[in-house]
Protein backbone atom coordinates (compact mmCIF):
# COMPACT_ATOMS: atom_id res chain seq x y z
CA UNK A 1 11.89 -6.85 -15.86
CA UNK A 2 11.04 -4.11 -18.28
CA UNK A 3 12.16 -5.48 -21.97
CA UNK A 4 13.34 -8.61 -20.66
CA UNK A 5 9.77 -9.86 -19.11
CA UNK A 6 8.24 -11.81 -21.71
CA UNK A 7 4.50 -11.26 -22.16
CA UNK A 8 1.86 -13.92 -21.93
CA UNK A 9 1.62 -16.18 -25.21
CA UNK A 10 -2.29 -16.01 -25.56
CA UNK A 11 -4.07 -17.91 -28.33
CA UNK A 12 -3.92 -15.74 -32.01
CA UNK A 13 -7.02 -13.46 -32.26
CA UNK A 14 -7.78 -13.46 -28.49
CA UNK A 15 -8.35 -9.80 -27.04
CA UNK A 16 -8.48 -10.02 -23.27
CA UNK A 17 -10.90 -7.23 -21.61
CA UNK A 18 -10.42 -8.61 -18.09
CA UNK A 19 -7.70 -10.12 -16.08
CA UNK A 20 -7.70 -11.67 -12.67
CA UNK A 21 -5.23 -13.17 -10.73
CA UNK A 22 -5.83 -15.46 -7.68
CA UNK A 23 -3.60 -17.38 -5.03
CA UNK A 24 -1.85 -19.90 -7.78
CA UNK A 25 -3.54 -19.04 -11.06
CA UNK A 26 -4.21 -16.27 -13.99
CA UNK A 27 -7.62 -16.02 -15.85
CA UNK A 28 -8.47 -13.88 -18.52
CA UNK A 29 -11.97 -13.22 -20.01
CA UNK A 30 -11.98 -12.17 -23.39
CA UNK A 31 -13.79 -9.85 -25.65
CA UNK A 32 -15.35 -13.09 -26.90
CA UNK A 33 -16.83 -13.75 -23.60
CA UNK A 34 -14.63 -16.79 -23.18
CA UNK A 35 -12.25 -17.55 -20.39
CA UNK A 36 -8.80 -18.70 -20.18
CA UNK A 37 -6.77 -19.77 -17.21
CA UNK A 38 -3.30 -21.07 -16.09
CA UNK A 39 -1.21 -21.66 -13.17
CA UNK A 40 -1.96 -24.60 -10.86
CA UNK A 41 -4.47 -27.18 -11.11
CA UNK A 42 -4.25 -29.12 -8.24
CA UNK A 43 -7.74 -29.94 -7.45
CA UNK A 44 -9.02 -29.19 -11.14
CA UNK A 45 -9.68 -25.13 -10.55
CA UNK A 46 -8.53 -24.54 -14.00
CA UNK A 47 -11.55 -26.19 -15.60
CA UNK A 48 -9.61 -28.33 -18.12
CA UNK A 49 -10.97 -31.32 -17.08
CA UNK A 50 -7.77 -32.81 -15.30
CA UNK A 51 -5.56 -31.35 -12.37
CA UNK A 52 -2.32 -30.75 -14.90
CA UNK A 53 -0.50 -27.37 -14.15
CA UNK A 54 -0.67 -25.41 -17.54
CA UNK A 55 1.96 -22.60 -18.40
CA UNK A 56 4.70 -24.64 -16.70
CA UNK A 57 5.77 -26.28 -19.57
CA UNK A 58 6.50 -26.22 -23.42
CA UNK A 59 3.61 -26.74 -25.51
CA UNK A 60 1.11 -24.92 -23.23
CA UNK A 61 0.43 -21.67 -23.93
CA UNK A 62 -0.59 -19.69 -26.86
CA UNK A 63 -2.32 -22.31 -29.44
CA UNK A 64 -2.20 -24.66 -27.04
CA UNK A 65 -4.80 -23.11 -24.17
CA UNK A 66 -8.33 -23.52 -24.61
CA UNK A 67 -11.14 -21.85 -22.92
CA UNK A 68 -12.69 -23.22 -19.75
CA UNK A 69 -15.93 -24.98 -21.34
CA UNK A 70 -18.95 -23.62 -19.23
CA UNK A 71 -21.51 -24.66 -21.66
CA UNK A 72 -22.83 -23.55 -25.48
CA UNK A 73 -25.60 -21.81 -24.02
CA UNK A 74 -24.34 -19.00 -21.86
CA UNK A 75 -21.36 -16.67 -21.83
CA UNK A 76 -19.41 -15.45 -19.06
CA UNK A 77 -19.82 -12.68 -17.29
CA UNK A 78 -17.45 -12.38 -14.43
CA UNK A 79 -15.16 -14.52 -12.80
CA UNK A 80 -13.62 -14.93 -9.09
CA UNK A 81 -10.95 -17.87 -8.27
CA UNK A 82 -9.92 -18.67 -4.86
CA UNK A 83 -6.67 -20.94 -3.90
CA UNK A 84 -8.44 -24.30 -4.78
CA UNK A 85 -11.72 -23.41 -6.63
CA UNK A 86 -12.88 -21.15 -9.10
CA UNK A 87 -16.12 -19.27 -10.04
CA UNK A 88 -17.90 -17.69 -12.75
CA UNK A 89 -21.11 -15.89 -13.67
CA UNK A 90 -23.01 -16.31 -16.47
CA UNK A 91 -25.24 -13.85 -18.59
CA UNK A 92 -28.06 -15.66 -17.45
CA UNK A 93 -27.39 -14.80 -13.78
CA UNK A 94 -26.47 -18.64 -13.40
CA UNK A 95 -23.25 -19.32 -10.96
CA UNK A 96 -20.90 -22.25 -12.23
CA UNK A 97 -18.04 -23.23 -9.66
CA UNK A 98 -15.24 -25.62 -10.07
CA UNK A 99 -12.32 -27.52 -8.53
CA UNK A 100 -12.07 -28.38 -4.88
CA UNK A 101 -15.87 -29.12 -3.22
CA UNK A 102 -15.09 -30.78 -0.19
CA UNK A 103 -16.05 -28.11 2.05
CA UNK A 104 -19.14 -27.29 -0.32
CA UNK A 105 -17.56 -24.43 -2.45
CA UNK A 106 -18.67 -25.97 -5.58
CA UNK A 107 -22.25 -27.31 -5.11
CA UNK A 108 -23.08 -23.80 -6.05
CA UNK A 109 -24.26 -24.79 -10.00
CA UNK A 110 -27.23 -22.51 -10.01
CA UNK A 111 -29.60 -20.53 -11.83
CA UNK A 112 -30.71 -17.14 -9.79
CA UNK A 113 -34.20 -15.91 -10.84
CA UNK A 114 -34.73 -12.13 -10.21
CA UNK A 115 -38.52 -10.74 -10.60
C-alpha cells in the first residue's frame, strides 16, 4: 500500500470525474463524457466487443484502453455495472445495457420520453 500501490495507467489526456466499481470490474467516466472499463469480461460486460479480461495483462492499459463505444450521437451520463452486465444512461434519457441477457437484463436498449 501507500507509495508502493501503483495507480491506474489511464489513457494520456483522460481526466476521470466519476469512478465506479462493481462485482469484477472498474469503470470510469470521464470529463469527456466517455467511459472506460476493466476487470472481467466474461459475458462481454466490458463493452469491447469480445469477452477478453483487460488490465490482466501487458499491453492493456493506458494507450491501450479504449472507450466503451455507445454510439456518435449521445454521451454518457451515468453508469451502473452489475456482476455480468453493465448499464449506462445517455444525455438523451436513452438506457444502453450490455453483456449477459439471458435473464433479460439487456433487452433494455431504450429511449425514455418525458413530457
Amino acid at each position: 500500500m501507500g507509495n508502493y500501490l501503483p495507480a491506474v495507467q489511464l489513457p494520456l489526456l483522460t481526466t476521470p470525474s466519476k469512478l465506479k466499481g462493481g462485482f469484477f470490474a472498474t469503470a470510469i467516466i470521464t470529463e469527456s463524457q466517455d467511459l472506460f472499463m476493466w476487470g472481467k469480461n466474461a459475458e462481454g460486460q466490458l463493452g469491447i466487443g469480445n469477452t477478453e479480461d483487460i488490465g490482466d495483462e501487458p499491453n492493456e492499459m493506458g494507450e491501450y484502453l479504449q472507450p466503451v463505444n455507445l454510439g456518435t450521437t449521445y454521451k454518457i451520463v451515468e453508469f451502473s455495472g452489475g456482476r455480468l452486465f453493465s448499464c449506462a444512461i445517455l444525455d438523451n434519457y436513452g438506457i444502453k445495457c450490455w453483456g449477459y441477457g439471458l435473464e433479460g437484463q439487456v433487452l433494455l436498449n431504450l429511449l425514455i420520453n418525458f413530457i
